[in-house]
Protein backbone atom coordinates (compact mmCIF):
# COMPACT_ATOMS: atom_id res chain seq x y z
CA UNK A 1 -152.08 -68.72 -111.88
CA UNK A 2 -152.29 -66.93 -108.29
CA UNK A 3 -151.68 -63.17 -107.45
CA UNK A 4 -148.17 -62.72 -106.18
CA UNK A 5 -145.52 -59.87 -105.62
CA UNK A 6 -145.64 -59.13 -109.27
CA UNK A 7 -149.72 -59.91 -109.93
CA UNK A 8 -152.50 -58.83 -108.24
CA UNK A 9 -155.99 -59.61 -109.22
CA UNK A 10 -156.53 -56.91 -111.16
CA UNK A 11 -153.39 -57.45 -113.26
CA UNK A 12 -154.45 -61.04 -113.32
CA UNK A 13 -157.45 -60.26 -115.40
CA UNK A 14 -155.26 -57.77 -118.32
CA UNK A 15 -153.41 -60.96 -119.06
CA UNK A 16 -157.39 -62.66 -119.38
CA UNK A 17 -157.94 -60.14 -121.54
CA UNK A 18 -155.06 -60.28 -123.63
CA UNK A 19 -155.53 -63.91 -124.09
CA UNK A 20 -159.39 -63.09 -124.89
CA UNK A 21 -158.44 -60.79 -127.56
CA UNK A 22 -155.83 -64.20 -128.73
CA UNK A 23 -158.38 -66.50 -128.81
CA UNK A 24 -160.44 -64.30 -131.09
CA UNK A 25 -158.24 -63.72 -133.63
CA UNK A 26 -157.51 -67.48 -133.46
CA UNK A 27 -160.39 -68.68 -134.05
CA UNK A 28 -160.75 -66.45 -137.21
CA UNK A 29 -157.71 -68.39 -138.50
CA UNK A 30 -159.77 -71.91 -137.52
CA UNK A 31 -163.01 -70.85 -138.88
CA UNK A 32 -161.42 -69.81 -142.27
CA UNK A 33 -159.68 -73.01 -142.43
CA UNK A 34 -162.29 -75.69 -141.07
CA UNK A 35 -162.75 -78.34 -141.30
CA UNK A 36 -158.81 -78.85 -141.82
CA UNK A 37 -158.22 -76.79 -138.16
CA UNK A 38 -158.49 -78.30 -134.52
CA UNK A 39 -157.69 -77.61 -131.32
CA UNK A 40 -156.90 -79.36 -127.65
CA UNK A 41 -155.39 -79.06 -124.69
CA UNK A 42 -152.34 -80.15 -124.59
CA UNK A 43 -150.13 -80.32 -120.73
CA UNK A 44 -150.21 -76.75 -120.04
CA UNK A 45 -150.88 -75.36 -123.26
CA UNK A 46 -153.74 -75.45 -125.74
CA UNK A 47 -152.39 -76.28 -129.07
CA UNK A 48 -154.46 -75.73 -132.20
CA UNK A 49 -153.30 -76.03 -136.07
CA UNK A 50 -154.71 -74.85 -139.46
CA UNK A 51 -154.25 -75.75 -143.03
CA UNK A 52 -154.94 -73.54 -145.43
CA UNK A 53 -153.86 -72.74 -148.76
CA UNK A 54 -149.92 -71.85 -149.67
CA UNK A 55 -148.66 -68.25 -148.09
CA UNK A 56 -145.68 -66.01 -148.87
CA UNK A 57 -144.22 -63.83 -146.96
CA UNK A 58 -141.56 -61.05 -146.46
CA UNK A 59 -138.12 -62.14 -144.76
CA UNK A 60 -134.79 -59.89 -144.02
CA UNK A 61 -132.21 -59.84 -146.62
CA UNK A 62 -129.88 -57.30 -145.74
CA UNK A 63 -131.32 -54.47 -145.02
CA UNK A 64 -134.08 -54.68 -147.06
CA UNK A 65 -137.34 -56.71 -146.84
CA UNK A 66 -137.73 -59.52 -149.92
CA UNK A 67 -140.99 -61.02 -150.98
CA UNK A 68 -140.77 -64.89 -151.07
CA UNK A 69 -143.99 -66.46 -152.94
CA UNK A 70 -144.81 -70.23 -152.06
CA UNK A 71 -142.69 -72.53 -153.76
CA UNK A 72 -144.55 -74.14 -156.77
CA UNK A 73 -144.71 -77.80 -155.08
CA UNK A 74 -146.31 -76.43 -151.90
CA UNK A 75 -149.73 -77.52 -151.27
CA UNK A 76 -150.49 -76.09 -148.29
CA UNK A 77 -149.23 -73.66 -145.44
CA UNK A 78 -149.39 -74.84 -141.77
CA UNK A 79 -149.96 -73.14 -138.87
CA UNK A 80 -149.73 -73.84 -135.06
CA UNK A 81 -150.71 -71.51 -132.40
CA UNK A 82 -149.59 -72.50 -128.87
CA UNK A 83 -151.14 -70.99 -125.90
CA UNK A 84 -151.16 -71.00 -122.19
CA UNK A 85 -153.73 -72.70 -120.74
CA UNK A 86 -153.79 -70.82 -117.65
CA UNK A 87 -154.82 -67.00 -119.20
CA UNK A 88 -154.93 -67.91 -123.02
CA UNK A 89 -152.44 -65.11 -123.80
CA UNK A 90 -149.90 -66.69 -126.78
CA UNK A 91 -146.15 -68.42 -125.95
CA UNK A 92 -143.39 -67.06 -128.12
CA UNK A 93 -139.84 -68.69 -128.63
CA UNK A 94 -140.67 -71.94 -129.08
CA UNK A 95 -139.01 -74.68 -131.12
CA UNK A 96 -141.96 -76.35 -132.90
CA UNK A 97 -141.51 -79.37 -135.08
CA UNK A 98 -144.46 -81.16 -137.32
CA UNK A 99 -144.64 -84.14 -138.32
CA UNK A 100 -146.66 -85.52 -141.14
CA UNK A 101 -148.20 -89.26 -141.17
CA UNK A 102 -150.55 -90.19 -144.30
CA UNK A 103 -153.11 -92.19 -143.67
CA UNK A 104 -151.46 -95.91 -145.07
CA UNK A 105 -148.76 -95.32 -142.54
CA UNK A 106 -144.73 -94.06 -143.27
CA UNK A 107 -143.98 -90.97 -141.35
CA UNK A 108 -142.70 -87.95 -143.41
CA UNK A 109 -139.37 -86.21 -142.26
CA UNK A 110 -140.16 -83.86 -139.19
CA UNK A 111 -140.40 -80.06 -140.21
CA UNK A 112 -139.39 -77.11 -138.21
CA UNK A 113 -142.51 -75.03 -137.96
CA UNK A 114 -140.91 -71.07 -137.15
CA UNK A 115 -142.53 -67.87 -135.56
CA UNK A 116 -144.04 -65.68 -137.80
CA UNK A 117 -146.06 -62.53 -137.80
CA UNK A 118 -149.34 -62.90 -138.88
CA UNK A 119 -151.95 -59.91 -139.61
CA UNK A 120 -154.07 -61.06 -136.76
CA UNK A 121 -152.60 -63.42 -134.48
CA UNK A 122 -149.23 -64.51 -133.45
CA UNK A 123 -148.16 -67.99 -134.41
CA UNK A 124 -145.91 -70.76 -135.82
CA UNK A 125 -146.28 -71.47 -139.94
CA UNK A 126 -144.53 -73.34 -142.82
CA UNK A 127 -145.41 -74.07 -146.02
CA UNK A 128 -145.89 -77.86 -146.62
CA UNK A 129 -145.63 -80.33 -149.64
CA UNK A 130 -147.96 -82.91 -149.08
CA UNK A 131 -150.36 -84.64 -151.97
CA UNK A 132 -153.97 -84.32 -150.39
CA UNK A 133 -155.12 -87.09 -148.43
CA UNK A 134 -155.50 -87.77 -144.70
CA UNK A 135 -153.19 -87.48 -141.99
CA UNK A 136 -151.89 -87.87 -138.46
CA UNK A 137 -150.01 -84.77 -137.65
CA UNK A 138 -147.54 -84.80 -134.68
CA UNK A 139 -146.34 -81.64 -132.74
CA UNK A 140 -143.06 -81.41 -131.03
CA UNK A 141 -142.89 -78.18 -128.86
CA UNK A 142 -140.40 -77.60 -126.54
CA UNK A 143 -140.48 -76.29 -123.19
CA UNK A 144 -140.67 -72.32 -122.77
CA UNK A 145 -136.92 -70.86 -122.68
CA UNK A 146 -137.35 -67.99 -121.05
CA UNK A 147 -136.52 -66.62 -117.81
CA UNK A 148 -139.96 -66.03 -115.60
CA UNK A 149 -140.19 -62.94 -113.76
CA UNK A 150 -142.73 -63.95 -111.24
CA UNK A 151 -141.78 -66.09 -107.81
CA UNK A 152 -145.04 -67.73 -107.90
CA UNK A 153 -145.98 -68.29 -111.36
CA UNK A 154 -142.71 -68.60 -112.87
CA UNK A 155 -142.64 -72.63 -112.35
CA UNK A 156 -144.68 -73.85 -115.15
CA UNK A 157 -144.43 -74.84 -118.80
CA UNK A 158 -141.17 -76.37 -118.13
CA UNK A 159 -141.40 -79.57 -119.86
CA UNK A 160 -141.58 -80.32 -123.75
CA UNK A 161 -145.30 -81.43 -125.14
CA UNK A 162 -146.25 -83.79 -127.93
CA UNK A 163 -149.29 -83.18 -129.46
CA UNK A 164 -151.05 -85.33 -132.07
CA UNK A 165 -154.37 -84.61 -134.43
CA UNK A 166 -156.02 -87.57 -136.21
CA UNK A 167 -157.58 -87.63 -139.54
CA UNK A 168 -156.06 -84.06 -140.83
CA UNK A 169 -157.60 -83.33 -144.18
CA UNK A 170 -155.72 -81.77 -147.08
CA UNK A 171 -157.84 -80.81 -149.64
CA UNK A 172 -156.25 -80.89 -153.08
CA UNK A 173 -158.04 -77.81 -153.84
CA UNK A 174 -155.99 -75.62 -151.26
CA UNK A 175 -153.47 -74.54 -153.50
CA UNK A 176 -155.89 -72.62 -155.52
CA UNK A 177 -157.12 -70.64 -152.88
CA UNK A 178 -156.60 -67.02 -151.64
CA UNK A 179 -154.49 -66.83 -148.78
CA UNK A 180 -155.33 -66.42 -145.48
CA UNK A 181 -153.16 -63.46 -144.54
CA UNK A 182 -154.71 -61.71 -148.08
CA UNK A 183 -158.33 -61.92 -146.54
CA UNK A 184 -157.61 -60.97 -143.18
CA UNK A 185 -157.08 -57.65 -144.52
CA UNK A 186 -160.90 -57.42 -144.24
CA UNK A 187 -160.77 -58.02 -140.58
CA UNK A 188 -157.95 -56.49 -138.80
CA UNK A 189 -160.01 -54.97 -136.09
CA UNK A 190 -159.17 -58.15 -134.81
CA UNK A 191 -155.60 -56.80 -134.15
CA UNK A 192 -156.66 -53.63 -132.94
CA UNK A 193 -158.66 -55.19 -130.35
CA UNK A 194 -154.99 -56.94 -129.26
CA UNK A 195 -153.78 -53.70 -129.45
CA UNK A 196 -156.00 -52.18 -127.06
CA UNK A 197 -155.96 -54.53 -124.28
CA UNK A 198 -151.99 -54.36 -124.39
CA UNK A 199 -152.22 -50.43 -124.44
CA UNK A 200 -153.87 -50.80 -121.31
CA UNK A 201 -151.63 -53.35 -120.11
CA UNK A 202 -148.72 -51.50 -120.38
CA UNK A 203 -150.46 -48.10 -118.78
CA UNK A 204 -150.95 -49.94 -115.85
CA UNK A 205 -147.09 -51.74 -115.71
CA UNK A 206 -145.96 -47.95 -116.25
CA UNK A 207 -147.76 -46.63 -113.37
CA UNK A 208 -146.31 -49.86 -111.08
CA UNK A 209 -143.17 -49.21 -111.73
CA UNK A 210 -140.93 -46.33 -110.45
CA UNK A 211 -140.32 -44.71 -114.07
CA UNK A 212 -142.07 -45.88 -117.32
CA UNK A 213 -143.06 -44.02 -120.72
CA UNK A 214 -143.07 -45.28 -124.07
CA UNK A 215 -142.57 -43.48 -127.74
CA UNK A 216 -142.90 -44.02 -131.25
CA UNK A 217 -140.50 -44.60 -133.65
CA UNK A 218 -140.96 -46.14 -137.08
CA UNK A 219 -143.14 -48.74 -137.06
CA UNK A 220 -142.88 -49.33 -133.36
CA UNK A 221 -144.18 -48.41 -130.20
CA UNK A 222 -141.00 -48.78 -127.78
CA UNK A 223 -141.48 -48.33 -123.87
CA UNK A 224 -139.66 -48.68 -120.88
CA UNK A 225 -139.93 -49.74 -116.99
CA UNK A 226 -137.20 -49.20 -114.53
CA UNK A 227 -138.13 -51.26 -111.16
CA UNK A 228 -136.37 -52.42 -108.17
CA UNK A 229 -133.59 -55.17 -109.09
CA UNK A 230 -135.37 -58.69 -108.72
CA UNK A 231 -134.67 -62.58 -109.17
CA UNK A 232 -136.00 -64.90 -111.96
CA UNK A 233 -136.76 -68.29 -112.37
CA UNK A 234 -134.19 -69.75 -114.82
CA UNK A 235 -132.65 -72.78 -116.74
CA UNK A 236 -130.39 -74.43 -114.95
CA UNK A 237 -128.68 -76.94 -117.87
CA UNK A 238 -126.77 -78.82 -115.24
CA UNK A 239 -129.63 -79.82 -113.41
CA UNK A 240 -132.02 -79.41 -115.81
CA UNK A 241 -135.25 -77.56 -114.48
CA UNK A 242 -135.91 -74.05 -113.56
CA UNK A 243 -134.47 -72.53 -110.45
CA UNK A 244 -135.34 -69.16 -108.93
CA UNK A 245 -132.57 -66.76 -108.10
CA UNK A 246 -131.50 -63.99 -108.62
CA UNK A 247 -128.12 -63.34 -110.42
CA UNK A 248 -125.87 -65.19 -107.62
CA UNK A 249 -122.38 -63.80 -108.65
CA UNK A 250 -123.47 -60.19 -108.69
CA UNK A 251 -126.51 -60.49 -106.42
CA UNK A 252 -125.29 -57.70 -103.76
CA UNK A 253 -124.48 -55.54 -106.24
CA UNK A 254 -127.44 -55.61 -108.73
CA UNK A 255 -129.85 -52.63 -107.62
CA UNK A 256 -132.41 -52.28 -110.58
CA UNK A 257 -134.33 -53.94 -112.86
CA UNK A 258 -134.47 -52.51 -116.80
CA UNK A 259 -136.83 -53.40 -119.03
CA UNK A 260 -138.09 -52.68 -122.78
CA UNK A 261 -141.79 -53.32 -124.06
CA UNK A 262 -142.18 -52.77 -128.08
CA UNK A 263 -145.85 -52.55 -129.80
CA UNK A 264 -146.46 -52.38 -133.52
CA UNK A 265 -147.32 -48.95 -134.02
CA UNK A 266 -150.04 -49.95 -136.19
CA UNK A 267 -152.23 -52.60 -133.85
CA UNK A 268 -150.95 -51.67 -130.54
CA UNK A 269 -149.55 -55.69 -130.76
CA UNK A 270 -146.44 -56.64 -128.86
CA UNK A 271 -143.04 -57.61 -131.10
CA UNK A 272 -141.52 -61.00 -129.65
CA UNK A 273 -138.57 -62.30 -131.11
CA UNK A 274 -136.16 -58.86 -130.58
CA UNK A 275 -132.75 -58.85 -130.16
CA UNK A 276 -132.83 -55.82 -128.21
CA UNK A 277 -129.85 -53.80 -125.83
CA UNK A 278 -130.36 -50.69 -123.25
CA UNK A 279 -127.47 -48.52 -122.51
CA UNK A 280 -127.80 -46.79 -119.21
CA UNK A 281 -125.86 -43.25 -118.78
CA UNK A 282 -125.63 -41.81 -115.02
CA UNK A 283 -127.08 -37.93 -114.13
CA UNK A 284 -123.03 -37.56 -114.64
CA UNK A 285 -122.47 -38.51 -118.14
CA UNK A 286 -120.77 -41.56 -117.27
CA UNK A 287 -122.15 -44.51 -119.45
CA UNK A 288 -122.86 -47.04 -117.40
CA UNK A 289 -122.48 -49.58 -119.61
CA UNK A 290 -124.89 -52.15 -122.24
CA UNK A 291 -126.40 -54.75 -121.73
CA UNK A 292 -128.77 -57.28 -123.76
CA UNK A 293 -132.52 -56.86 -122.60
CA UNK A 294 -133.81 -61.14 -123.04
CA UNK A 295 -137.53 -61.87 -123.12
CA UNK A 296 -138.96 -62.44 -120.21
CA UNK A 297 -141.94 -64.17 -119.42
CA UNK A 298 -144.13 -62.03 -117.08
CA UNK A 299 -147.68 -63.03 -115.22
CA UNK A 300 -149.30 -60.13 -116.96
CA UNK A 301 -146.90 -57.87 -118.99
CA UNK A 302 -144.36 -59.58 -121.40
CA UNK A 303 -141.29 -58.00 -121.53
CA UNK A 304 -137.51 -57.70 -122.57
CA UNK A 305 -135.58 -57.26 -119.23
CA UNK A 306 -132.35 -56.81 -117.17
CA UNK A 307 -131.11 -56.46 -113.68
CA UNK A 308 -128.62 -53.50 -113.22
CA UNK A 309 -125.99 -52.34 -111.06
CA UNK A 310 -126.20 -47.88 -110.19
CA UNK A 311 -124.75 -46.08 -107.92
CA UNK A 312 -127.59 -44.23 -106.16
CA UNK A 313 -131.29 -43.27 -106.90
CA UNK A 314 -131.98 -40.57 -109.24
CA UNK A 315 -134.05 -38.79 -111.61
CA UNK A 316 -131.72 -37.99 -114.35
CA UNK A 317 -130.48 -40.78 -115.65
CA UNK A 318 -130.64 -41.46 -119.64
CA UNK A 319 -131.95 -44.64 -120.81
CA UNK A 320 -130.84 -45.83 -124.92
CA UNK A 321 -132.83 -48.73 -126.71
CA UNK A 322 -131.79 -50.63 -129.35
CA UNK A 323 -132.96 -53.58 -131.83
CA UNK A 324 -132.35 -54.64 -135.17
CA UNK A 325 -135.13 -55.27 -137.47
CA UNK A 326 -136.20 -59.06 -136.28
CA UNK A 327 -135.47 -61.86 -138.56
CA UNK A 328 -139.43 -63.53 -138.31
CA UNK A 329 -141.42 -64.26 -141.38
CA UNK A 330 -143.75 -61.79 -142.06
CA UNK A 331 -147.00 -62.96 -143.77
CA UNK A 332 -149.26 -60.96 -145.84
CA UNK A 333 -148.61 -59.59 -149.22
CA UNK A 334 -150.03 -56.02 -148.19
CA UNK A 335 -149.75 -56.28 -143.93
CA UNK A 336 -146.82 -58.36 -143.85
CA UNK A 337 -144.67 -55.55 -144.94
CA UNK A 338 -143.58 -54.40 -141.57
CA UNK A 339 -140.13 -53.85 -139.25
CA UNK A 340 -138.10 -53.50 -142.54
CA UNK A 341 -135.48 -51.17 -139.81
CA UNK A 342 -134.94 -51.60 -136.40
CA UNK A 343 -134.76 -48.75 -133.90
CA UNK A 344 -132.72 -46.63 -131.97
CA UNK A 345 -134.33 -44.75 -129.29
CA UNK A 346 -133.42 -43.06 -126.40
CA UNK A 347 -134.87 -41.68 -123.00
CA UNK A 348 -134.26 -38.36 -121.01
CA UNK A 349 -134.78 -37.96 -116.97
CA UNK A 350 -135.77 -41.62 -116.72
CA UNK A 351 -135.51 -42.00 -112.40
CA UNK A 352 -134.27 -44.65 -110.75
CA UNK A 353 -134.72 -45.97 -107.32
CA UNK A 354 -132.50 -48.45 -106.33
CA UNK A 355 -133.25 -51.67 -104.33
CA UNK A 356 -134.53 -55.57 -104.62
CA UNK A 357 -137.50 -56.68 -104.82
């Protein structure tokens, strides 16, 4: 990637360092799991899988977590990390689909392979029924939804990848193993170190911006940025590749740019996969309305963003943040218990400075 209106060098080098701390954690995962773990480049990304013995995990019923232990046929649980090949720093919100091929030939039916929360690293994972044996595995990821809020950088991972391993092993002996998320409670300074680096990210997007702060709440650490209105690259079905724009119909009228960042209290580690609104109330009182916050890819800092439409600059406005708990797996029989509630959270005196970048 090259600096740009929204990277300089500096900036550049956090999102190194948040791919570092990644890669570390990653390879914890592959080390664990070897020799049934790879990875490769793959297009833009680098793609690497593990398989290791059967996980369960916590999901969202109602408003409550439930554990879910592996199913009894399950023989192994697989995981995929995708990331991008340009700073190393992981790709949420992909579709990811795997695709099993023993060795004698006679594809298995394609999986879906979902986002999950792992204690040290982010990821895709499923459990798998498979007798042991060889196999080809096949990976179907899709091409990065997300708007990109960079003018530069904002034009890549656009297409879907296929990746393929050769000679996968699955050792009939997997089942009867310890999980991985159970042992990486022995290790979780690997998190921390995530943590850290996006602790200092985020310092340094508050301080570019022209109002930031951040507080906790629960088991999160929620922030915000208010900025100068700005375009994105983004999907354009019709013709089918990314465009950069900024919001055409409204683009004289939009004046800010809004944006949510949200940590796990605990590691410091960011929270993809949000559902997450701002409400924005004038120095006046009047609401100004609410509006969903998308991910957003970023050069340096992910985010959840919006462009906004204010009347004039001030320093008194009142910012409101809002998510429900997300609906990811969360693995880890001790860690995994996390995000059971979403959050509510608001902000006094935020300023605003209206404008486009």
């Amino acid at each position: 990637m090259v600096r740009s209106t929204e990277a300089t060098e500096v900036q550049l080098n956090l999102a190194h360092k948040q791919g570092y701390a990644e890669e570390r954690a990653e390879k914890w995962y592959l080390t664990h799991a070897a020799p049934a773990a790879h990875q490769q480049p793959a297009g833009e990304y680098i793609v690497a899988y593990t398989l290791s013995a059967p996980e369960g995990w916590y999901e969202l019923a109602g408003q409550a977590l439930v554990w879910h232990p592996p199913a009894p046929d399950a023989t192994a649980h697989l995981r995929v990390f995708v990331r991008d090949g340009a700073d190393d720093r992981p790709l949420p919100g992909l579709t990811v689909q795997a695709t099993f091929t023993p060795a004698g030939g006679g594809a298995r039916p394609a999986q879906a392979v979902p986002a999950g929360w792992y204690p040290l690293a982010s990821a895709y994972g499923t459990n798998v029924a498979l007798p042991p044996g060889r196999y080809q595995l096949r990976l179907d990821l899709s091409r990065l939804p997300f708007r990109r809020h960079d003018p530069y950088n904002g034009d890549r991972l656009t297409h879907p990848v296929v990746v393929e391993f050769d000679q996968v092993p699955l050792a009939a002996t997997l089942a009867a193993q310890p999980p991985l998320s159970d042992l990486a409670a022995a290790d979780t300074e690997l998190a921390q170190a995530q943590g850290d680096v996006e602790h200092q990210t985020l310092d340094a997007l508050y301080e570019d911006v022209n109002s930031g702060g951040a507080q906790r709440t629960g088991d999160y650490l929620v922030g915000f940025a208010v900025d100068y209105a700005l375009a994105t690259w983004n999907f354009d079905e019709k013709k089918n590749k990314f465009t950069y724009e900024i919001d055409t119909e409204e683009s004289a009228q939009l004046n800010a740019h809004v944006e949510a960042t949200v940590q796990e209290a605990r590691t410091g580690r960011f929270v993809p996969g949000l559902h997450l609104t701002a409400t924005l109330t004038g120095p006046d009182g009047r609401d100004l309305g609410t509006q969903e916050l998308p991910f957003e890819w970023h050069p340096w800092a992910f985010h959840y963003g919006q462009n906004w439409r204010v009347a004039r600059s001030g320093d008194r406005y009142r910012l409101r943040l809002r998510a429900e708990a997300p609906t990811f797996r969360r693995y880890g029989r001790t860690l995994g218990r996390v995000f059971e509630r979403g959050f509510d959270v608001g902000f006094d005196s935020v300023r605003v400075v209206t404008g486009a970048k």
